[in-house]
Protein backbone atom coordinates (compact mmCIF):
# COMPACT_ATOMS: atom_id res chain seq x y z
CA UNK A 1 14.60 -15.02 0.55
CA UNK A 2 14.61 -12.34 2.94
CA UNK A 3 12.27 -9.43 3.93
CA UNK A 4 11.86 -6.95 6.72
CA UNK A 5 8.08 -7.53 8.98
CA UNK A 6 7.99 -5.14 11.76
CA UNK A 7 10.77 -5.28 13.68
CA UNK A 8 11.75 -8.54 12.49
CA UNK A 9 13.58 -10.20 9.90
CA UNK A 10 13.00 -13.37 8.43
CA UNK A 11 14.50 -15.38 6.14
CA UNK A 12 12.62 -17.94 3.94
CA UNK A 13 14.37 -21.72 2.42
CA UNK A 14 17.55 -21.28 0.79
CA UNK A 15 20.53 -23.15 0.09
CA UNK A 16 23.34 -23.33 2.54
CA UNK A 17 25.52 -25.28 0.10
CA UNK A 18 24.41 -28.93 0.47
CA UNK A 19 20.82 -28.91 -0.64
CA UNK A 20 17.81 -26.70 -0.24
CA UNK A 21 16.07 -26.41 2.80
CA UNK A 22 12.14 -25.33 3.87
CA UNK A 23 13.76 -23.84 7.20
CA UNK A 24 12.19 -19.99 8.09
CA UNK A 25 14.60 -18.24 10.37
CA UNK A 26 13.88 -14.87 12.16
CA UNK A 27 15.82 -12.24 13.94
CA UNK A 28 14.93 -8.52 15.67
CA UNK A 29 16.53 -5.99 13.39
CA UNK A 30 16.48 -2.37 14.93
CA UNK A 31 18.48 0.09 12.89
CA UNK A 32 21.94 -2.05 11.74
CA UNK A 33 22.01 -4.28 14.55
CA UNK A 34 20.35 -7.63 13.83
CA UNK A 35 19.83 -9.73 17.10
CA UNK A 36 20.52 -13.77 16.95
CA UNK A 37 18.40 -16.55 14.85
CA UNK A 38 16.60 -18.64 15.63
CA UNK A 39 14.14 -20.83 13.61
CA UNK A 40 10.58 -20.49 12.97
CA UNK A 41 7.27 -22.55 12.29
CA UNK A 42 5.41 -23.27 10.39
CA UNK A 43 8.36 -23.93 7.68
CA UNK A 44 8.04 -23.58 4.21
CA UNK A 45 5.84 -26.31 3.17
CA UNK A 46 8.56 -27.60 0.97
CA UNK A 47 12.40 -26.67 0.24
CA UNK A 48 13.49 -23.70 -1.92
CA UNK A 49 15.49 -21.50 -2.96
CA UNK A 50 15.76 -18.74 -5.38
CA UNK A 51 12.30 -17.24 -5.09
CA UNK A 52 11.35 -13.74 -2.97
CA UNK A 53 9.57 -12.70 -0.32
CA UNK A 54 7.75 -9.85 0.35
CA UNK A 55 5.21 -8.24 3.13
CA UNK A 56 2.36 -6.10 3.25
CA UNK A 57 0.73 -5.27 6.82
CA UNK A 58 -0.23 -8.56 8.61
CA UNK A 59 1.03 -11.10 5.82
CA UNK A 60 4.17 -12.33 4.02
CA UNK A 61 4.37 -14.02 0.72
CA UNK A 62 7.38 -16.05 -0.35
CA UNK A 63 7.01 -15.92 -4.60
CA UNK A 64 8.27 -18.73 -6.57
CA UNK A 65 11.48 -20.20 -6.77
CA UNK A 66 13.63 -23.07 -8.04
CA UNK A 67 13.43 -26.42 -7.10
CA UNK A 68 16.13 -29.44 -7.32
CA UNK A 69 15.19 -31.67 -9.75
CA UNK A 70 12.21 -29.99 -10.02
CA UNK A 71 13.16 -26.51 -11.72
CA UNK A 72 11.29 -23.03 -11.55
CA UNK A 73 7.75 -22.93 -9.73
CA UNK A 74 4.67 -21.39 -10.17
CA UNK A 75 3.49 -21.47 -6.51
CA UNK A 76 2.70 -18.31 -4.09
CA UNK A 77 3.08 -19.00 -0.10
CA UNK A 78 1.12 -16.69 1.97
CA UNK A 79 0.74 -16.50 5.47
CA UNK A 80 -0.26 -13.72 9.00
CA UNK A 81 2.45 -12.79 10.66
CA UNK A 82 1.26 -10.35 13.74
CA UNK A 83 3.31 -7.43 15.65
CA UNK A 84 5.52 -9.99 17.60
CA UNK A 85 6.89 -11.86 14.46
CA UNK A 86 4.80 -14.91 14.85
CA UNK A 87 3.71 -16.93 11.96
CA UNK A 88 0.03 -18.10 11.45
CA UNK A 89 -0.10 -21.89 11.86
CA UNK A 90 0.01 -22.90 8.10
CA UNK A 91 0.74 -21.37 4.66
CA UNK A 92 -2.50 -20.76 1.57
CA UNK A 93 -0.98 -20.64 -2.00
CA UNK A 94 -1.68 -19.15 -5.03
CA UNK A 95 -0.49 -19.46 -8.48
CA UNK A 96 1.96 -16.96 -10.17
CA UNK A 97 1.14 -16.31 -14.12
CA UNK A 98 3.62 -18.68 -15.60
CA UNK A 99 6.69 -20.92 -14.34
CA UNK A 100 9.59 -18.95 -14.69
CA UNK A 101 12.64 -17.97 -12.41
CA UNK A 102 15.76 -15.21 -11.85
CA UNK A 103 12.43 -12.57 -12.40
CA UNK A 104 12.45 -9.47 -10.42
CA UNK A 105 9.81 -8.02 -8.38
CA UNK A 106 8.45 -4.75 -7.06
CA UNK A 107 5.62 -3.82 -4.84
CA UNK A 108 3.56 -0.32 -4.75
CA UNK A 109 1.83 -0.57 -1.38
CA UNK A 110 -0.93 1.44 -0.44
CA UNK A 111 -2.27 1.74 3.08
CA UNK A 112 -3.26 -2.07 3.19
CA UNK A 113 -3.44 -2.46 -0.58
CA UNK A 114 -1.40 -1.92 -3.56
CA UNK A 115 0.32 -3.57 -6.52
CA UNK A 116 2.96 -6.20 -7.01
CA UNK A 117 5.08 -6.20 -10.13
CA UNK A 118 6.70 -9.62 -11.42
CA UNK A 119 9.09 -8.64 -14.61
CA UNK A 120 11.99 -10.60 -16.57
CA UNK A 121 12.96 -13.47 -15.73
CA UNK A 122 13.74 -17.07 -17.47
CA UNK A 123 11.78 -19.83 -18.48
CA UNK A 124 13.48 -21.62 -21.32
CA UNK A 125 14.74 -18.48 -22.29
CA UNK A 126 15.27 -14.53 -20.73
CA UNK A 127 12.26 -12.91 -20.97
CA UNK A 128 11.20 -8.80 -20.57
CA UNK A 129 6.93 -10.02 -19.81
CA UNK A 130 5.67 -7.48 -16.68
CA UNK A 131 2.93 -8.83 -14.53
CA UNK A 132 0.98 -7.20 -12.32
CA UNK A 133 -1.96 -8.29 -9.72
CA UNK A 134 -2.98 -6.08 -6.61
CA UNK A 135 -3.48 -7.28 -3.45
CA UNK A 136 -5.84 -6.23 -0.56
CA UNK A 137 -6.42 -7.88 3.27
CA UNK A 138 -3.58 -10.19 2.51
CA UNK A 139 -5.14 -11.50 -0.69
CA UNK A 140 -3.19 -11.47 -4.70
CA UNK A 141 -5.88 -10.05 -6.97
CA UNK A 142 -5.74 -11.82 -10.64
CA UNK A 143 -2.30 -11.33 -12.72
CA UNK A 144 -2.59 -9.28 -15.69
CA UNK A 145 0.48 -8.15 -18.38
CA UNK A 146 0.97 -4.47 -18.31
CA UNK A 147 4.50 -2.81 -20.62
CA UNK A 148 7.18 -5.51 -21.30
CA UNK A 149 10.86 -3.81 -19.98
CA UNK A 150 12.88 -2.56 -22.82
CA UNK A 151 15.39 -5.92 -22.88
CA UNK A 152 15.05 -9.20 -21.76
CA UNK A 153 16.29 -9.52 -18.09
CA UNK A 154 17.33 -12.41 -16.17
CA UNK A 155 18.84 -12.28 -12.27
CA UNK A 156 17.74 -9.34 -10.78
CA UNK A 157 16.58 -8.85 -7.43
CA UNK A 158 13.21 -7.74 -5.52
CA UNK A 159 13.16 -3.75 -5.26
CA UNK A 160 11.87 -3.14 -1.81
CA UNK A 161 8.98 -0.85 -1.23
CA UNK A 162 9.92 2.50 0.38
């Protein structure tokens, strides 16, 4: 689950092909040129995969996710991250509006607020439900529905905010 902080970027759990770790890797990224990884604290505070991250000025949030033997999750991971890509010392969660996963995600910044978008996804089935909650100082506001997409829509990915 990667995203872009700075001039940093960082990569959150995953699975490398024999089970999914909690590991958060990070790397300078100036133009195309990415410079080497190296690992990260505090890690994820458990392993996953399959979720998405996102920032907003000062904080990154790693959204949902699958679990082994667990399945989709519910949980938000928040945490500071300041201007020389270091992570605050542990991460605060918060709950997404249902359990659900392959959902994709948008977010509307503003200057240091905006709007994140949650839409699609699959729970027992593929779903077209959009959720919404805005966020301000590094905090999710409350989730609300707003227009369901046209289709149901599983697997797509995180649209990055321009």
């Amino acid at each position: 689950m990667p995203v872009v902080v700075g001039g940093y970027i960082f990569n959150f759990g995953g699975w490398p092909g024999s089970g999914q770790i909690s590991t958060v890797q990070r790397a300078t990224i100036s133009g195309t040129t990415i410079g080497a990884w190296s690992t990260v604290t505090p890690a994820l505070p458990l392993v996953l995969s399959d979720g998405h991250a996102f920032s907003i000025p000062g904080y990154v949030f790693v959204v949902g996710g699958y679990i082994s033997g667990t399945g989709n999750q519910t949980t938000i991971y928040s945490t500071t991250v300041d201007g020389s890509g270091n992570l605050g010392g542990s991460w605060t969660t918060t709950a997404m509006p249902r359990q659900y996963g392959d959902f994709g995600m948008a977010v509307v910044p503003g200057a240091f607020n905006g709007y994140v978008y949650s839409m699609g996804g699959y729970t027992t089935a593929a779903q077209s439900s959009v959720y919404y909650a805005s966020f301000a100082a590094g905090m999710l506001g409350s989730w609300a529905t707003t227009t369901s997409l046209p289709t149901t829509l599983v697997s797509f990915p995180a649209a990055p905010a321009l």
